[in-house]
C-alpha atoms as a PDB file:
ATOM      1  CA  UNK A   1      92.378  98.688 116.313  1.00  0.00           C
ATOM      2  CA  UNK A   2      93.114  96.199 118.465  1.00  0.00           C
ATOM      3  CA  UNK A   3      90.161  94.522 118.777  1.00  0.00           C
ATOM      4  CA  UNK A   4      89.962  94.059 115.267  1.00  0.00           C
ATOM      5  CA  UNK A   5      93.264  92.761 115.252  1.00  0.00           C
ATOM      6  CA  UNK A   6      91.882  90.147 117.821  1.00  0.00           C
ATOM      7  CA  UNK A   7      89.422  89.007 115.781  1.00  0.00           C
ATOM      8  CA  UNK A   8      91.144  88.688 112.720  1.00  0.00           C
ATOM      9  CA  UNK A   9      93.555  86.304 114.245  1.00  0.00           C
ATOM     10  CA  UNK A  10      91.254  84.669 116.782  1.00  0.00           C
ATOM     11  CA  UNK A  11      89.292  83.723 113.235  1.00  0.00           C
ATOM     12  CA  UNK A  12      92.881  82.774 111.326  1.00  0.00           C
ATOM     13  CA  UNK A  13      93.276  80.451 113.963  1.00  0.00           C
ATOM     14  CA  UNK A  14      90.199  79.160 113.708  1.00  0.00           C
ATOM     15  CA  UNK A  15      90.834  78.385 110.245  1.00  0.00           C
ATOM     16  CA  UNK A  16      94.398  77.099 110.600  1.00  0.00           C
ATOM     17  CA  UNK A  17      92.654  74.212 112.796  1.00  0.00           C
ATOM     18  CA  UNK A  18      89.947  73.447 110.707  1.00  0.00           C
ATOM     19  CA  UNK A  19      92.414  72.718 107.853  1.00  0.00           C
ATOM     20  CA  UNK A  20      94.560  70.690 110.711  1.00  0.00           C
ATOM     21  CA  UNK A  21      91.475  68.542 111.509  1.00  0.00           C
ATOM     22  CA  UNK A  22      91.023  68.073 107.776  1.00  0.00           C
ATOM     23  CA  UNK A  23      94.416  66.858 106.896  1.00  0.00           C
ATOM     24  CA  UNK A  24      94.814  64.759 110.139  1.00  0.00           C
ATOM     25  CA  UNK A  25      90.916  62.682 109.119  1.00  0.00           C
ATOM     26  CA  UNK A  26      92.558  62.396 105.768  1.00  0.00           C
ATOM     27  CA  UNK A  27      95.243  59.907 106.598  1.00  0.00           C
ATOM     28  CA  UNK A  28      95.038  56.423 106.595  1.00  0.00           C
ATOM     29  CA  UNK A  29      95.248  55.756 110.745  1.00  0.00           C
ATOM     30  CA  UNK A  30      94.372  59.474 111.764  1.00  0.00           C
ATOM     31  CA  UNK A  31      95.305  60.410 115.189  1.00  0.00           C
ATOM     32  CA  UNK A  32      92.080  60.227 117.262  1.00  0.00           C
ATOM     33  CA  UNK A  33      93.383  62.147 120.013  1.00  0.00           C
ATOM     34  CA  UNK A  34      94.903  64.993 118.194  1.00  0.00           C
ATOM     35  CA  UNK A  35      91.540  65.544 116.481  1.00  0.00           C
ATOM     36  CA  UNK A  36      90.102  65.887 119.687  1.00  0.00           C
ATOM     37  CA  UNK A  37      92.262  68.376 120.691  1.00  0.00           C
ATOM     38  CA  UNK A  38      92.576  70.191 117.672  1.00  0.00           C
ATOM     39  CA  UNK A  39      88.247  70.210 118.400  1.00  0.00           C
ATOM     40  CA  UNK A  40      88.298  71.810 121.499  1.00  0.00           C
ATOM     41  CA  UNK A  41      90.453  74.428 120.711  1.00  0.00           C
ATOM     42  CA  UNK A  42      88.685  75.398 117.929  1.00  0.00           C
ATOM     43  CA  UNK A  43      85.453  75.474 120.103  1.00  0.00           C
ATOM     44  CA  UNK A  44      87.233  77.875 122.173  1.00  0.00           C
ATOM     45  CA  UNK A  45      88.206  80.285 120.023  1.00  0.00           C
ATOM     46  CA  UNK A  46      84.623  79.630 118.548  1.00  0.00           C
ATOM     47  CA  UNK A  47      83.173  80.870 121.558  1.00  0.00           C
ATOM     48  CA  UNK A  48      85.167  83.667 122.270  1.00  0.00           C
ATOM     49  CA  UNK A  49      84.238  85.294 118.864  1.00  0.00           C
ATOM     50  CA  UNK A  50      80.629  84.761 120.362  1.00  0.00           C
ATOM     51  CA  UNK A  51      81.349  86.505 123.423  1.00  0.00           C
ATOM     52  CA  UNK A  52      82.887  89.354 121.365  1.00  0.00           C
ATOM     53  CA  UNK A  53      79.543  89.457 119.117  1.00  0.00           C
ATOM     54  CA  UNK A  54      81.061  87.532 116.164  1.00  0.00           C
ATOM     55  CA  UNK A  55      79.607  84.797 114.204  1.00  0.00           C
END
């Protein structure tokens, strides 16, 4: 159960920063640096639900 519980939140989060990325493009002077971070933490957790055989 707990690997499923991993998942689930691993792809919430996932989520979460795709909708940050989203709003923070949206403004008028986004913050470039942000984004970027916001990007590579969402590769992360992208590539951990690889390694655990998730697309």
């Amino acid at each position: 159960m707990a690997f499923g519980n991993r998942i689930s939140s691993l792809k919430n989060k996932h989520e979460f920063i795709e909708h940050s990325i989203q709003h923070e493009m949206s403004r008028i002077k986004p913050d470039t640096i942000l984004i970027h971070d916001l990007k590579v933490r969402k590769l992360r957790i992208k590539e951990e639900l690889m390694k655990l055989g998730i697309k």
